[in-house]
Protein backbone atom coordinates (compact mmCIF):
# COMPACT_ATOMS: atom_id res chain seq x y z
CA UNK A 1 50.19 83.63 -23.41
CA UNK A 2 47.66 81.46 -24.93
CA UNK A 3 44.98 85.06 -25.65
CA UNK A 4 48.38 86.15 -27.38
CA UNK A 5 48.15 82.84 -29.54
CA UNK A 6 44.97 83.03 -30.57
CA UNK A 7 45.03 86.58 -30.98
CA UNK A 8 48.32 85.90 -33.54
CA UNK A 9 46.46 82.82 -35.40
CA UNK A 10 43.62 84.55 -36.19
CA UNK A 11 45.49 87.79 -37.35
CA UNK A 12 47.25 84.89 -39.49
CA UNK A 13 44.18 83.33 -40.78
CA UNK A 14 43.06 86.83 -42.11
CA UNK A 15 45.88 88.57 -43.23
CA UNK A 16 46.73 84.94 -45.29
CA UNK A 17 43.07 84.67 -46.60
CA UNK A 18 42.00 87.77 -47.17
CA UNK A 19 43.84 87.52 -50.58
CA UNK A 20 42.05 84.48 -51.50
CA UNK A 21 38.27 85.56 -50.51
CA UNK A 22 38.60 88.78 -52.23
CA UNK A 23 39.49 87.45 -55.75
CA UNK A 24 35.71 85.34 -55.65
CA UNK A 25 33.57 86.90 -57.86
CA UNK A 26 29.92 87.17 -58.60
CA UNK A 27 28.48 87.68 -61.99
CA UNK A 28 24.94 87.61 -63.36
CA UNK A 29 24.37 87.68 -67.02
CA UNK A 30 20.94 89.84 -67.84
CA UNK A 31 21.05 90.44 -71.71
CA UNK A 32 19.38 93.85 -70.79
CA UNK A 33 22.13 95.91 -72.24
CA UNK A 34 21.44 94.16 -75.51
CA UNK A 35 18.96 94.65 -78.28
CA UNK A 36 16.42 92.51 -79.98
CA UNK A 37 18.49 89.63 -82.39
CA UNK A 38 21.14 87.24 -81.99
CA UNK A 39 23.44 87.36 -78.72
CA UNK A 40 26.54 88.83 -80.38
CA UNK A 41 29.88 86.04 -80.27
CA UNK A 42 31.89 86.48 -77.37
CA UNK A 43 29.29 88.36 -75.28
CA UNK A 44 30.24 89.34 -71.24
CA UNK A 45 33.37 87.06 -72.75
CA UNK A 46 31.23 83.68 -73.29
CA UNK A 47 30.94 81.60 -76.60
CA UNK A 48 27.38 81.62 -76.97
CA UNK A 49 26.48 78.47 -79.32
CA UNK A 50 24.64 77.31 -81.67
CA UNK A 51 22.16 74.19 -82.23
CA UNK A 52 20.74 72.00 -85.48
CA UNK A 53 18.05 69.81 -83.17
CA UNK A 54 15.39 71.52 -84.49
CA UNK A 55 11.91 69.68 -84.28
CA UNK A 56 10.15 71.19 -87.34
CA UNK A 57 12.04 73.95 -89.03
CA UNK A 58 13.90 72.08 -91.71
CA UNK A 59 16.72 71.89 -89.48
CA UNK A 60 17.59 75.41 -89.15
CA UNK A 61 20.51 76.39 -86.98
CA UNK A 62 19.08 77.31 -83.81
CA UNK A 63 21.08 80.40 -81.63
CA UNK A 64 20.72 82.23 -78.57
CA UNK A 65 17.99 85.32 -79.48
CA UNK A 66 17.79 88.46 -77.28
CA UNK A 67 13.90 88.84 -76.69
CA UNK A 68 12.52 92.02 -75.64
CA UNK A 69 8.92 91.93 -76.21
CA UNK A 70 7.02 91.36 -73.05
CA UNK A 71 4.23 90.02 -74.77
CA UNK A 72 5.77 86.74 -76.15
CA UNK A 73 7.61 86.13 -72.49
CA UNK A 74 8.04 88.10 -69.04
CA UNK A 75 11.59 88.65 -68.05
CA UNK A 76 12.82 88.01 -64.60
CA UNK A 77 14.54 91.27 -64.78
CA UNK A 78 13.58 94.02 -67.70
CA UNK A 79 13.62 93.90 -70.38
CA UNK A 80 15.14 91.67 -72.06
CA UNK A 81 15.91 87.22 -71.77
CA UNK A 82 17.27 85.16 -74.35
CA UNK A 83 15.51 81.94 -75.86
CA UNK A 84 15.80 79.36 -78.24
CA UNK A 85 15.18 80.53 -81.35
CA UNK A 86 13.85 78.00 -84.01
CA UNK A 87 13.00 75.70 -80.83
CA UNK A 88 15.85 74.06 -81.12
CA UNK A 89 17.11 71.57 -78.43
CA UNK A 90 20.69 70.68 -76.46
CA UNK A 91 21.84 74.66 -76.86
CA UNK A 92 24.47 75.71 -75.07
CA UNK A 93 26.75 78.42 -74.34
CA UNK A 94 30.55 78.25 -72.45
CA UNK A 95 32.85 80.00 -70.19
CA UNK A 96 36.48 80.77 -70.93
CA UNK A 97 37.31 78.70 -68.28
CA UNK A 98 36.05 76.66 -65.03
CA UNK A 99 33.71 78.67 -62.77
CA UNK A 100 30.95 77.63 -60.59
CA UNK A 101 27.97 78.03 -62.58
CA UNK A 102 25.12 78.23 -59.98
CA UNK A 103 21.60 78.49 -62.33
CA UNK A 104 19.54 80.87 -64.06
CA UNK A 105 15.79 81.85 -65.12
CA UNK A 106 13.23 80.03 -67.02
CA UNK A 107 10.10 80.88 -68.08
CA UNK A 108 7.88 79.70 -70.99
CA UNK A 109 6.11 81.88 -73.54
CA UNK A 110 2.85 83.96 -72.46
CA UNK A 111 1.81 81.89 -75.74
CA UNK A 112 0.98 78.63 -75.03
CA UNK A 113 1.30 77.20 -78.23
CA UNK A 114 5.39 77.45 -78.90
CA UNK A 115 6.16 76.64 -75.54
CA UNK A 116 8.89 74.06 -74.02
CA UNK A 117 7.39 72.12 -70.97
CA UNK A 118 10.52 71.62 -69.17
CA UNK A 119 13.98 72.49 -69.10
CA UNK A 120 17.48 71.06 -67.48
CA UNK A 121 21.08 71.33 -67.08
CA UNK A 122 24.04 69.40 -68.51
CA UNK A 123 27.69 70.29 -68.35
CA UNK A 124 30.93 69.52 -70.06
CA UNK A 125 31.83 67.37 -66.70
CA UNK A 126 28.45 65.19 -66.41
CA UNK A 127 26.74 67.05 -64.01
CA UNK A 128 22.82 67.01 -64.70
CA UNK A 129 20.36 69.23 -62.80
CA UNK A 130 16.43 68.53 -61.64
CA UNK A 131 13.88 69.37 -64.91
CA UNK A 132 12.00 72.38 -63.78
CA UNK A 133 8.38 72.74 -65.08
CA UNK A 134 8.18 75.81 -66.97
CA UNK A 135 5.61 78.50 -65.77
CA UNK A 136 5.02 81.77 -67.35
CA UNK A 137 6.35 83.17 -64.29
CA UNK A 138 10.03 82.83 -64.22
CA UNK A 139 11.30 80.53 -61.85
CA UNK A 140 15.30 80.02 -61.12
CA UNK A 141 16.91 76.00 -62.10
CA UNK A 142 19.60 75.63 -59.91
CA UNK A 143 22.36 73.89 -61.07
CA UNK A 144 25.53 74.32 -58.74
CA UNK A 145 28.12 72.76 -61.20
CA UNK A 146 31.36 73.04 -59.81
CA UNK A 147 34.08 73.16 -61.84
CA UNK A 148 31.83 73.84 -65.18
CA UNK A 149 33.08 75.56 -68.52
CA UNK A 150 30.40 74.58 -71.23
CA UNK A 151 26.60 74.45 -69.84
CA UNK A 152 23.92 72.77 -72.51
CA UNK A 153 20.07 73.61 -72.00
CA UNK A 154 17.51 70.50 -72.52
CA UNK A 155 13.81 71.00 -73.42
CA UNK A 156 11.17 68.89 -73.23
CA UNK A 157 7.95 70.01 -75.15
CA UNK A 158 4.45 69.06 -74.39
CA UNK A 159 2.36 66.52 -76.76
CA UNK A 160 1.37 68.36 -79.91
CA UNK A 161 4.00 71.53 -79.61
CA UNK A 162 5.80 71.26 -82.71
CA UNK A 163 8.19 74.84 -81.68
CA UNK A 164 9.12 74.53 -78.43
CA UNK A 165 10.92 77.58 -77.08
CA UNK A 166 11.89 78.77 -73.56
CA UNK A 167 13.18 82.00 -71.71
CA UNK A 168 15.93 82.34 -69.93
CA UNK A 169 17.50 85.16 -68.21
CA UNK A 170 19.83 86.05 -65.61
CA UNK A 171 22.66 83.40 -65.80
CA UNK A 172 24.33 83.22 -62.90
CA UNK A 173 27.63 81.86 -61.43
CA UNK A 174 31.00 82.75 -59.15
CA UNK A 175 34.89 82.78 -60.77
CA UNK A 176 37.41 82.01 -58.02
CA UNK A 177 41.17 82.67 -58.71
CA UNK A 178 43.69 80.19 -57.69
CA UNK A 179 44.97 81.52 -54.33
CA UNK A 180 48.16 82.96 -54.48
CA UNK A 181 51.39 81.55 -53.95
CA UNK A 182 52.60 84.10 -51.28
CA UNK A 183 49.27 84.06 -49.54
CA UNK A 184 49.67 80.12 -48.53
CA UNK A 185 53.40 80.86 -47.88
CA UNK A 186 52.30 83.33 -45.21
CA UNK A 187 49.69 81.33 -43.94
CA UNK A 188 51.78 78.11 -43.59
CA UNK A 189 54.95 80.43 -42.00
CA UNK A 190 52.59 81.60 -39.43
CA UNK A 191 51.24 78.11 -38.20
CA UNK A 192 54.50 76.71 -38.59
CA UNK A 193 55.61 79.92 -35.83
CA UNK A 194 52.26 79.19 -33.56
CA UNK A 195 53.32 75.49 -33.30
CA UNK A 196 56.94 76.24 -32.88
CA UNK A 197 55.88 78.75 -29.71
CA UNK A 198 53.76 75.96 -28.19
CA UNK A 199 56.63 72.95 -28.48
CA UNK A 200 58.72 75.92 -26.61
CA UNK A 201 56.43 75.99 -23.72
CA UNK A 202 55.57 72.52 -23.53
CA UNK A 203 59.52 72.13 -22.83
């Protein structure tokens, strides 16, 4: 009686989850099906923003640039990243709605000259992640915002780097759907059963 239990919660716990793990879903953002210039509005269905914090360029509007040209910065997967363009700081792009946004790439520029020192995450909920110290070797700031919709970038530049720009590349983060209603209805009708069958024997 009690292997038949167990046998029945655990075809319960599947058959009522199952729904629920199978609608989690995995995306990473690589820019590499994009060429050289501005990432285009509403790109993999994101609102890619814009910035005016510009250190020294007259206070240019600052956007999210596709770069392709190893030479400048080395991917962390080919070809292509995204950086700052016109240095500016606090840029920021946002999801159509809450996800888990879980990190993505940074490297500085192969140039020494125009290159952020540091980088970190903010979020539209307060969340703040570690600075990461930029390398020309790209290196992955985790940020494991739960809950996030609109994720800002921070720089910090070195003493005498007037254009501070960074690379990043492969954003990554999960989308979980809401489980559904029938799912839980299932589950709870089959524990509700389990319990029922034990009271029955206990009598």
């Amino acid at each position: 009686m009690h292997i038949r239990l167990i046998t029945a919660f655990f075809t319960i716990m599947c058959v009522g989850m199952g729904p629920i793990s199978a609608l989690a879903n995995n995306i990473v953002i690589n820019f590499d099906d994009l060429t050289a210039g501005a990432v285009p509005t509403g790109y993999q269905g994101l609102t890619w923003g814009t910035s005016t914090d510009s250190p020294s360029i007259g206070g240019a509007t600052g956007y999210w640039d596709v770069t392709s040209n190893t030479f400048f910065v080395t991917p962390h997967s080919g070809p292509n990243d995204v950086h700052n363009a016109y240095a500016v700081d606090n840029l920021w792009f946002s999801f159509p709605g809450p996800v888990d946004f879980e990190g993505a790439w940074f490297s500085k520029f192969n140039l020494g000259g125009i290159s952020a020192s540091q980088v970190r995450f903010t979020d539209n909920l307060g969340h703040t992640s570690a600075w990461l110290d930029l390398t020309t070797t790209p290196q992955f700031l985790s940020a494991n915002f739960v809950g996030a919709a609109t994720i800002t970038v921070e720089r910090l530049a070195p003493v005498g780097i007037s254009i501070p720009n960074y690379a990043m590349d492969d954003i990554t983060y999960d989308t979980t759907a809401v489980p559904e209603p029938t799912s839980l209805l299932l589950l709870g009708t089959g524990l509700g059963g389990l319990a029922l069958a034990a009271w029955r024997r206990r009598k």
